[in-house]
PDB file of N, CA and C in Angstrom:
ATOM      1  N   UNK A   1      12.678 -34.779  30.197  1.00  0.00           N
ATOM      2  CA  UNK A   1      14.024 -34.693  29.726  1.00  0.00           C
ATOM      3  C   UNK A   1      14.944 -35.078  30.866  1.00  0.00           C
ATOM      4  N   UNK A   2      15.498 -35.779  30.895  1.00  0.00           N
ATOM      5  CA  UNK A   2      16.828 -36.546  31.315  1.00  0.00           C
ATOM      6  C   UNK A   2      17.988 -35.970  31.859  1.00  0.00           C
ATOM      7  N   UNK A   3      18.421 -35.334  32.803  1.00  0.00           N
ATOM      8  CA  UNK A   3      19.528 -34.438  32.872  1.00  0.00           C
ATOM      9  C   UNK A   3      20.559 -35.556  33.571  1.00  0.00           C
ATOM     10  N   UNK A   4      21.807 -35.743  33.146  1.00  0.00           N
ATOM     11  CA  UNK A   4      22.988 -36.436  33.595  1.00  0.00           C
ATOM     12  C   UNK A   4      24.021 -36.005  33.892  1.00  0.00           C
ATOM     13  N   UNK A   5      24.660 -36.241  34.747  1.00  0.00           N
ATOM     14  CA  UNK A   5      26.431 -35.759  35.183  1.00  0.00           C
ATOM     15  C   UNK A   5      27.537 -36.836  34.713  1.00  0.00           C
ATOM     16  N   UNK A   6      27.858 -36.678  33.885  1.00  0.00           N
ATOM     17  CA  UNK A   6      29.454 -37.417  33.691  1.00  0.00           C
ATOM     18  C   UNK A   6      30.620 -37.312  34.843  1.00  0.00           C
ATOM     19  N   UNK A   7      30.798 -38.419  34.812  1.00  0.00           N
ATOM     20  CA  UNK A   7      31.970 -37.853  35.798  1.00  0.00           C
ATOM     21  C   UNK A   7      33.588 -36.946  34.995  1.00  0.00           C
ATOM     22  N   UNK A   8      33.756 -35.597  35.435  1.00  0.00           N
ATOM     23  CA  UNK A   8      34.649 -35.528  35.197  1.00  0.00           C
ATOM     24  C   UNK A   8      34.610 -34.023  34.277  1.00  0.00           C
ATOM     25  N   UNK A   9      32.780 -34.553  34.284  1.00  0.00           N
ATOM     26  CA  UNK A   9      32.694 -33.390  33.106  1.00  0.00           C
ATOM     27  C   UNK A   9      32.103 -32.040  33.351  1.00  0.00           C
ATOM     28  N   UNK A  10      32.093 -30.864  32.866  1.00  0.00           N
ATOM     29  CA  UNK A  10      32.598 -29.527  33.502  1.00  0.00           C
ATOM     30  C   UNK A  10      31.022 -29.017  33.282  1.00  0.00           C
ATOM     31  N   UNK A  11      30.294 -29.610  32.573  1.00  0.00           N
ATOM     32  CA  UNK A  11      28.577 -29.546  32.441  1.00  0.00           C
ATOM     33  C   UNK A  11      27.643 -30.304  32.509  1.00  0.00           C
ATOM     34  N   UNK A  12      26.003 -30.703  33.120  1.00  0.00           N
ATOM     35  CA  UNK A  12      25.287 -31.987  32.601  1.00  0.00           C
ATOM     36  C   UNK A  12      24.828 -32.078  31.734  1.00  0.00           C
ATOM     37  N   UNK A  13      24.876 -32.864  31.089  1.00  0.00           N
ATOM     38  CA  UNK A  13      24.658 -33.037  29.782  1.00  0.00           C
ATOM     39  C   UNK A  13      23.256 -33.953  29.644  1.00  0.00           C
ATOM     40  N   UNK A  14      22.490 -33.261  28.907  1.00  0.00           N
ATOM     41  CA  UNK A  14      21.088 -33.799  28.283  1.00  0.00           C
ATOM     42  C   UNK A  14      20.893 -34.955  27.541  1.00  0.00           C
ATOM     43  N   UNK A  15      20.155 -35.635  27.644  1.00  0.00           N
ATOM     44  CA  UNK A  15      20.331 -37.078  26.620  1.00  0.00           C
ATOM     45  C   UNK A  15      20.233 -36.537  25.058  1.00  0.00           C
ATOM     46  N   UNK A  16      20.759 -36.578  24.259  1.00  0.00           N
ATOM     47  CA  UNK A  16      21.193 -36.258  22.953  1.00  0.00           C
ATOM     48  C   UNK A  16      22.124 -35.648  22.581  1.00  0.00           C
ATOM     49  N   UNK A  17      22.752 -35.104  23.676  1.00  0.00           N
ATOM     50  CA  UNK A  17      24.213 -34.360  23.827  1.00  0.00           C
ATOM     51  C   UNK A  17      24.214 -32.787  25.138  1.00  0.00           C
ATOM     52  N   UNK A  18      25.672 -32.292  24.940  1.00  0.00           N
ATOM     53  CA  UNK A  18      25.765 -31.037  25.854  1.00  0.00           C
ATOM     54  C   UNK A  18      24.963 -30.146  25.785  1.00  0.00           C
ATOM     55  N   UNK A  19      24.537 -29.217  26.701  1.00  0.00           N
ATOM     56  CA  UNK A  19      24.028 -28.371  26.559  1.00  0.00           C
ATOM     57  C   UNK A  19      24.758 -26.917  25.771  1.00  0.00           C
ATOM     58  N   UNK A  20      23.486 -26.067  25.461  1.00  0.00           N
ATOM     59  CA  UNK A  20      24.740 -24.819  24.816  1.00  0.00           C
ATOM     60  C   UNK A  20      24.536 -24.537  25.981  1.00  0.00           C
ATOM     61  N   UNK A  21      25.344 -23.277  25.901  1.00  0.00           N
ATOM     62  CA  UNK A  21      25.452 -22.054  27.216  1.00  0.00           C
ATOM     63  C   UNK A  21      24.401 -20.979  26.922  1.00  0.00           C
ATOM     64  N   UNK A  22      23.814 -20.622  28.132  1.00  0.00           N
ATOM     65  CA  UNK A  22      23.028 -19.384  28.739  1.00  0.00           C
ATOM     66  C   UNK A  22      23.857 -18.524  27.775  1.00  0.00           C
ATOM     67  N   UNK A  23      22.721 -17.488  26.956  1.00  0.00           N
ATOM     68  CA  UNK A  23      23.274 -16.332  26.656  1.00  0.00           C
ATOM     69  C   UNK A  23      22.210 -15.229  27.234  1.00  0.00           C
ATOM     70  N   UNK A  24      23.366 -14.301  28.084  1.00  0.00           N
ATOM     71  CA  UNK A  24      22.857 -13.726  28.761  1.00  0.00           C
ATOM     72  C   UNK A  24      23.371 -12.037  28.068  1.00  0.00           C
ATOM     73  N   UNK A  25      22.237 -11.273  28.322  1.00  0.00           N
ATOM     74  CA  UNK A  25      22.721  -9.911  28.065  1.00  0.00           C
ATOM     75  C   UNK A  25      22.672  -9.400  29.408  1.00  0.00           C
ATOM     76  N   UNK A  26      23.555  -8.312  28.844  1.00  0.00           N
ATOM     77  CA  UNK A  26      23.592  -7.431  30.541  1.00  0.00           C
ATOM     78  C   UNK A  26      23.453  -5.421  30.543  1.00  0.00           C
ATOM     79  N   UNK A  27      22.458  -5.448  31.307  1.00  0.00           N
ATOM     80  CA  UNK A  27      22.067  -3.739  30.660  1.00  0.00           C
ATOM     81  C   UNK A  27      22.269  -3.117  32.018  1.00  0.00           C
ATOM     82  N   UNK A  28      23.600  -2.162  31.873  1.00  0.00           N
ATOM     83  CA  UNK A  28      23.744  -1.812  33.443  1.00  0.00           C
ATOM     84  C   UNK A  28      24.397  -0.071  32.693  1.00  0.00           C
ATOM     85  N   UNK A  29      23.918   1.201  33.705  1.00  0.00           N
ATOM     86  CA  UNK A  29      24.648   2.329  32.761  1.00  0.00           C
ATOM     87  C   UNK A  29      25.624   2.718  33.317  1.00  0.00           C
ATOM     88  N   UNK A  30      26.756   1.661  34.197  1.00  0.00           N
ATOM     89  CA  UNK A  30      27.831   2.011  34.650  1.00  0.00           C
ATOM     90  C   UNK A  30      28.795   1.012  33.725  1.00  0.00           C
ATOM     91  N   UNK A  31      29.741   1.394  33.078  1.00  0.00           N
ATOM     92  CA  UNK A  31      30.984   0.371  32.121  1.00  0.00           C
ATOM     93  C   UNK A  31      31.513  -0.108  32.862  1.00  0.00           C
ATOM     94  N   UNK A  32      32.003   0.245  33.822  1.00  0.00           N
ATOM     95  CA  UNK A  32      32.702  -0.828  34.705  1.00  0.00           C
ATOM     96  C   UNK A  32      32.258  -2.141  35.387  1.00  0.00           C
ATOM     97  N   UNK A  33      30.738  -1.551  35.743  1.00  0.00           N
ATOM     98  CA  UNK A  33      29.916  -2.507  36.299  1.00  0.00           C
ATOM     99  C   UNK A  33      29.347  -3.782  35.121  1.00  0.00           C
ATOM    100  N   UNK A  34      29.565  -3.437  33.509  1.00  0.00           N
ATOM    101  CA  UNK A  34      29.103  -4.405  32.453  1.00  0.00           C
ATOM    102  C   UNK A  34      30.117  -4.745  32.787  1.00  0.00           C
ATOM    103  N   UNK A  35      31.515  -4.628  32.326  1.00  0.00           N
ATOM    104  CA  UNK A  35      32.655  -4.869  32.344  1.00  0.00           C
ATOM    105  C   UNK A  35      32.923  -6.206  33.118  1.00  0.00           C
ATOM    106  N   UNK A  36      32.630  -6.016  34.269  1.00  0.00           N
ATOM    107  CA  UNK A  36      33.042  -6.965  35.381  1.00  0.00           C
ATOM    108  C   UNK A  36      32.024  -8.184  35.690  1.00  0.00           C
ATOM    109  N   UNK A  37      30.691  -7.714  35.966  1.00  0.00           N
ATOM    110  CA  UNK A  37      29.730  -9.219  35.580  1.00  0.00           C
ATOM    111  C   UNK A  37      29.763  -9.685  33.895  1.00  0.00           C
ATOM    112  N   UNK A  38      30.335  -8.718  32.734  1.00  0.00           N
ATOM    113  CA  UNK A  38      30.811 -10.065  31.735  1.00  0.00           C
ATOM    114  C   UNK A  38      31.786 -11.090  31.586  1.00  0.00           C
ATOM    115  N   UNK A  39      32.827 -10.498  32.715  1.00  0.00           N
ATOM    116  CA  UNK A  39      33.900 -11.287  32.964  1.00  0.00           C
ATOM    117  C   UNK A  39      33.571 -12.359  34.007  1.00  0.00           C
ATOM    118  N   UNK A  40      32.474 -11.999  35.002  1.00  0.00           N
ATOM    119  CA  UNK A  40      32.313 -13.216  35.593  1.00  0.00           C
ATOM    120  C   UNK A  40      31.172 -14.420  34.870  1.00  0.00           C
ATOM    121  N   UNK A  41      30.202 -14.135  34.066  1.00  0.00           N
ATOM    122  CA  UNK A  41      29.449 -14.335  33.343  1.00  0.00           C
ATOM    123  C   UNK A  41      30.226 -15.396  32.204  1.00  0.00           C
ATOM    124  N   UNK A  42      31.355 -14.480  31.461  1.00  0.00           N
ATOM    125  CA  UNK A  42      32.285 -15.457  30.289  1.00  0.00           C
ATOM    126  C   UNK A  42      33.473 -16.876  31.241  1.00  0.00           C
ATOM    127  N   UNK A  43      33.557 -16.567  32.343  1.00  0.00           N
ATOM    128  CA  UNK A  43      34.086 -17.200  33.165  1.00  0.00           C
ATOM    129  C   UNK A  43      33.399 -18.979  33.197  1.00  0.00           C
ATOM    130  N   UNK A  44      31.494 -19.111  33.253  1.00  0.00           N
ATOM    131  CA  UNK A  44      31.203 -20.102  33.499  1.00  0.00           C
ATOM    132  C   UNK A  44      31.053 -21.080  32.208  1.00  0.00           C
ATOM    133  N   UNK A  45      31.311 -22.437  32.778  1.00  0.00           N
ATOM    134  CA  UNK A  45      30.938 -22.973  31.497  1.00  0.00           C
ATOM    135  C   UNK A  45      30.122 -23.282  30.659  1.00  0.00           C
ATOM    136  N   UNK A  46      28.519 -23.053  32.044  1.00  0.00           N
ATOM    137  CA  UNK A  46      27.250 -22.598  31.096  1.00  0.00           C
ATOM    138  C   UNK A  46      26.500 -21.351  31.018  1.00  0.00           C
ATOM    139  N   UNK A  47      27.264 -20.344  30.574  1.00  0.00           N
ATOM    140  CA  UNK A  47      26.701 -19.388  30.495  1.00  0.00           C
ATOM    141  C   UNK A  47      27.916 -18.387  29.546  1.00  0.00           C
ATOM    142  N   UNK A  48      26.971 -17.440  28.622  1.00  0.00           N
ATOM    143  CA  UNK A  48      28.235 -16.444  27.660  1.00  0.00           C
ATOM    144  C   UNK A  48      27.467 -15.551  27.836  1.00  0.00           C
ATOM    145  N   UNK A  49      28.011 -14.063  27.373  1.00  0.00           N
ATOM    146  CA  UNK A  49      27.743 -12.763  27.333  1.00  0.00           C
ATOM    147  C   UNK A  49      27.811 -12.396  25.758  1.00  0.00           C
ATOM    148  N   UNK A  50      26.425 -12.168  25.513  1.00  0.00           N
ATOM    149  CA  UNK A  50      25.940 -12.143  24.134  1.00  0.00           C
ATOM    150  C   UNK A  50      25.795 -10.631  23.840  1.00  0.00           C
ATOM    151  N   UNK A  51      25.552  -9.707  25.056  1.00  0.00           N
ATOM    152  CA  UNK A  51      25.611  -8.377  24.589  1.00  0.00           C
ATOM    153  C   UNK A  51      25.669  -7.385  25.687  1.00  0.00           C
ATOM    154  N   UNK A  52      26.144  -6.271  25.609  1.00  0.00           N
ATOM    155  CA  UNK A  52      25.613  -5.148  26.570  1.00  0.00           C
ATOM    156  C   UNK A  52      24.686  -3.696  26.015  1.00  0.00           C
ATOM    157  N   UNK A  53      24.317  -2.829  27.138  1.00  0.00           N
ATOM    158  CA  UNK A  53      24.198  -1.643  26.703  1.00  0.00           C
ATOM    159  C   UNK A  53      23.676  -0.999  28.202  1.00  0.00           C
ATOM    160  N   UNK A  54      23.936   0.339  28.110  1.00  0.00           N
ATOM    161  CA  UNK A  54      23.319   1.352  29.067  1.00  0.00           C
ATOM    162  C   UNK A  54      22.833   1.984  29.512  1.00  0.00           C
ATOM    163  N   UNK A  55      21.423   1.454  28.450  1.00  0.00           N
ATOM    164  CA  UNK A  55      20.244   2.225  28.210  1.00  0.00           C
ATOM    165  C   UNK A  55      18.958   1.104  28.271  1.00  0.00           C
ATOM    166  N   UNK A  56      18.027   1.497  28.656  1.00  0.00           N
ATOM    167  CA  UNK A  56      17.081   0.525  28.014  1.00  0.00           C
ATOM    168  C   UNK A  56      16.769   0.855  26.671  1.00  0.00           C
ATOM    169  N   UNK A  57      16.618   1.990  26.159  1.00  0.00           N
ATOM    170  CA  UNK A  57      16.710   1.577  24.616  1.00  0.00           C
ATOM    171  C   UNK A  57      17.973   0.733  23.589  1.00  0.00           C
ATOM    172  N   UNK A  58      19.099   0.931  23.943  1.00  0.00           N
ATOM    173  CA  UNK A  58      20.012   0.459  23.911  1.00  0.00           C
ATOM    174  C   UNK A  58      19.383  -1.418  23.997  1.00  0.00           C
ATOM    175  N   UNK A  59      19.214  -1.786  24.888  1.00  0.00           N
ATOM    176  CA  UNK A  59      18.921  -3.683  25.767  1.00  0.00           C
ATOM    177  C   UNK A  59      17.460  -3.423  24.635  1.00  0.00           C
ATOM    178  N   UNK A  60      16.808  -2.804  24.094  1.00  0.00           N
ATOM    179  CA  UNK A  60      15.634  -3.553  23.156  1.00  0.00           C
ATOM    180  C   UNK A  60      16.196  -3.909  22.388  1.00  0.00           C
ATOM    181  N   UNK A  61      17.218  -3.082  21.724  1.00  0.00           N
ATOM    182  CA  UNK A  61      17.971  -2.995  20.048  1.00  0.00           C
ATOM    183  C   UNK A  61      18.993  -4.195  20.823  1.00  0.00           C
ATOM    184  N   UNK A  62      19.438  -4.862  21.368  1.00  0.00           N
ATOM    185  CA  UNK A  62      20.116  -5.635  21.751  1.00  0.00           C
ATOM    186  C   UNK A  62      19.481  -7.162  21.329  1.00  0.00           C
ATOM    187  N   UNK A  63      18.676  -6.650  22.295  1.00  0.00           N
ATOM    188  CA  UNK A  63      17.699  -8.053  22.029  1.00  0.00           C
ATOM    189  C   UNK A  63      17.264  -8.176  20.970  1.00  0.00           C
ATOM    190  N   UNK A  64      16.693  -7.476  20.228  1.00  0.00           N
ATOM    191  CA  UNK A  64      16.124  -7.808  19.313  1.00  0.00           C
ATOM    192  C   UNK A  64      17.821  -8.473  17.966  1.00  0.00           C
ATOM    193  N   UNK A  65      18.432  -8.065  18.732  1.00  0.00           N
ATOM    194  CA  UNK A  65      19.781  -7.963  17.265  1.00  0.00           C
ATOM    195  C   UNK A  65      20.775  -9.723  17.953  1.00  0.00           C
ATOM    196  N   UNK A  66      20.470 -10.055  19.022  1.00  0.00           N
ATOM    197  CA  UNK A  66      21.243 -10.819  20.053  1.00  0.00           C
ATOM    198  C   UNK A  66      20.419 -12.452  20.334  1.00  0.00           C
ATOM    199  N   UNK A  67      18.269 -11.777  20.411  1.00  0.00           N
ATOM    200  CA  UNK A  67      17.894 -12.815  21.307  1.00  0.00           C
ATOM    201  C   UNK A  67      18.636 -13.566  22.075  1.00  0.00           C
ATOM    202  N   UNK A  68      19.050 -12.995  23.307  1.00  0.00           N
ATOM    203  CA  UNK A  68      19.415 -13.731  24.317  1.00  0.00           C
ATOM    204  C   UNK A  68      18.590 -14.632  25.330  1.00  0.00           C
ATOM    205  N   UNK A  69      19.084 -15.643  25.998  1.00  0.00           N
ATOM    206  CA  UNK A  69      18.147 -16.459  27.373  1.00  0.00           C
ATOM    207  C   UNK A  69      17.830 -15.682  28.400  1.00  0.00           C
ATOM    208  N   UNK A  70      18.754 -14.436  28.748  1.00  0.00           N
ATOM    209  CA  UNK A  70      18.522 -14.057  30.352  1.00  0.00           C
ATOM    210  C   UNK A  70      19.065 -12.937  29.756  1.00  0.00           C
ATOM    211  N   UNK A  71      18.708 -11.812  30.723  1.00  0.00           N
ATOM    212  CA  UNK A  71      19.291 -10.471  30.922  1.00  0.00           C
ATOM    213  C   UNK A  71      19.484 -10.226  32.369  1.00  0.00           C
ATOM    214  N   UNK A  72      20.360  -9.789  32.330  1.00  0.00           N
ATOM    215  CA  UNK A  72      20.789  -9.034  33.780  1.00  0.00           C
ATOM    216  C   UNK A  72      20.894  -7.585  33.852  1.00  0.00           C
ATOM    217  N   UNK A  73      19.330  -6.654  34.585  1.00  0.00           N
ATOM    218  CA  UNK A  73      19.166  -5.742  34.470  1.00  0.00           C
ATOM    219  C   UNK A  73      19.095  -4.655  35.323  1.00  0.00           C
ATOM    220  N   UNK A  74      20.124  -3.577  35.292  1.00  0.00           N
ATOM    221  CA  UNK A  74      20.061  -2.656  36.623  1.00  0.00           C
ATOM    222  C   UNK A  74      18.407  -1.987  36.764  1.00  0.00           C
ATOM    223  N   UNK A  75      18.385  -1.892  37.950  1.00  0.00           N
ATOM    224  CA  UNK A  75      17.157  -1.304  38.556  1.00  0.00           C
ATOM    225  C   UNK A  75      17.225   0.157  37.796  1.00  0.00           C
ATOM    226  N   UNK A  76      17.798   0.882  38.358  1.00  0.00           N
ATOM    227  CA  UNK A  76      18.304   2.481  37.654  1.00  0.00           C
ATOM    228  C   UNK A  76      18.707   2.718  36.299  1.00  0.00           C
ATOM    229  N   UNK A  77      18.170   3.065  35.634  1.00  0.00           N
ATOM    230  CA  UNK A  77      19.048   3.204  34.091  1.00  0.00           C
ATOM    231  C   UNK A  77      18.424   4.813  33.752  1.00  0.00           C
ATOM    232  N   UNK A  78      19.396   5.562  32.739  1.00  0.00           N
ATOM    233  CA  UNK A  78      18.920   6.732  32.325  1.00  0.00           C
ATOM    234  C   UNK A  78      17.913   6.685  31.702  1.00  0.00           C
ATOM    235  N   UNK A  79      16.767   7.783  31.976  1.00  0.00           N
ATOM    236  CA  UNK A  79      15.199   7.897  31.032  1.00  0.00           C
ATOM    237  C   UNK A  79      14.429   7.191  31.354  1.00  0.00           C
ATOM    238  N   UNK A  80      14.927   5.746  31.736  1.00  0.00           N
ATOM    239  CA  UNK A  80      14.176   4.921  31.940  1.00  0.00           C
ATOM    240  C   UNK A  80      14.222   3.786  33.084  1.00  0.00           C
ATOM    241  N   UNK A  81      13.606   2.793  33.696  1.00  0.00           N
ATOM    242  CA  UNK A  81      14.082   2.329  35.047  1.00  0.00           C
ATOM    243  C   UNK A  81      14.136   0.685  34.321  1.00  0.00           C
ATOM    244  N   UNK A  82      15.176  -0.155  35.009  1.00  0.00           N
ATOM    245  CA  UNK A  82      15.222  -1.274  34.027  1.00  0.00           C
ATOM    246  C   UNK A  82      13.739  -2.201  34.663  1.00  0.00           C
ATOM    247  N   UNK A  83      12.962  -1.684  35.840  1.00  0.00           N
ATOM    248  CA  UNK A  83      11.497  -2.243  36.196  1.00  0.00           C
ATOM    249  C   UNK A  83      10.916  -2.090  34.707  1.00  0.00           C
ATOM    250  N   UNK A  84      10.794  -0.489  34.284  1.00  0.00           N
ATOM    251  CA  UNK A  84       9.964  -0.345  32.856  1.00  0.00           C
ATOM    252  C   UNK A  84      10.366  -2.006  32.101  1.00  0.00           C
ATOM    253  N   UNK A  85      11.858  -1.748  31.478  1.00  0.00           N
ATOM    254  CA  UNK A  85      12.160  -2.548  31.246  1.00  0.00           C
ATOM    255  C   UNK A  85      12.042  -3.578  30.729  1.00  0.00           C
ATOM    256  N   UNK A  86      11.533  -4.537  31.910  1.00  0.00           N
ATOM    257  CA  UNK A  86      11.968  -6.013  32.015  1.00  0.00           C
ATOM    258  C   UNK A  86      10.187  -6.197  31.920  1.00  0.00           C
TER     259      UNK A  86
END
């Protein structure tokens, strides 16, 4: 597969057209801390924030309701450690 840069243009784009964006979930059990890597996360132009939660039970029911590309997962989470996790 073929990856190209346009000039000018804000993504590379694949031979058959743009790419979508990374959807990434993010499972962290501090709100402030989702809060702020979704804002840097919704910020890029290849990449969106498809879901949160603060639990790992919470990030299964996510995924499973979301299928996202990537998760971004705190080490520490209540009950459970996001190592179990991932």
């Amino acid at each position: 597969m073929r990856v190209t840069k346009e000039p000018g243009a804000s993504q590379p784009r694949r031979a058959g057209g743009p790419r979508k964006p990374a959807r990434v979930l993010i499972v962290d059990d501090h709100p402030l801390m989702r809060k702020a890597v979704r804002a840097l996360i919704d910020e890029q132009p290849d990449m969106t924030s498809c879901g949160e939660a603060a639990s790992a039970n919470e990030a299964r029911k996510q995924v499973d309701a979301t299928h996202p590309d990537l998760a971004i997962v705190d080490i520490s989470l209540p009950q459970s450690s996001g190592i179990e996790l991932i």
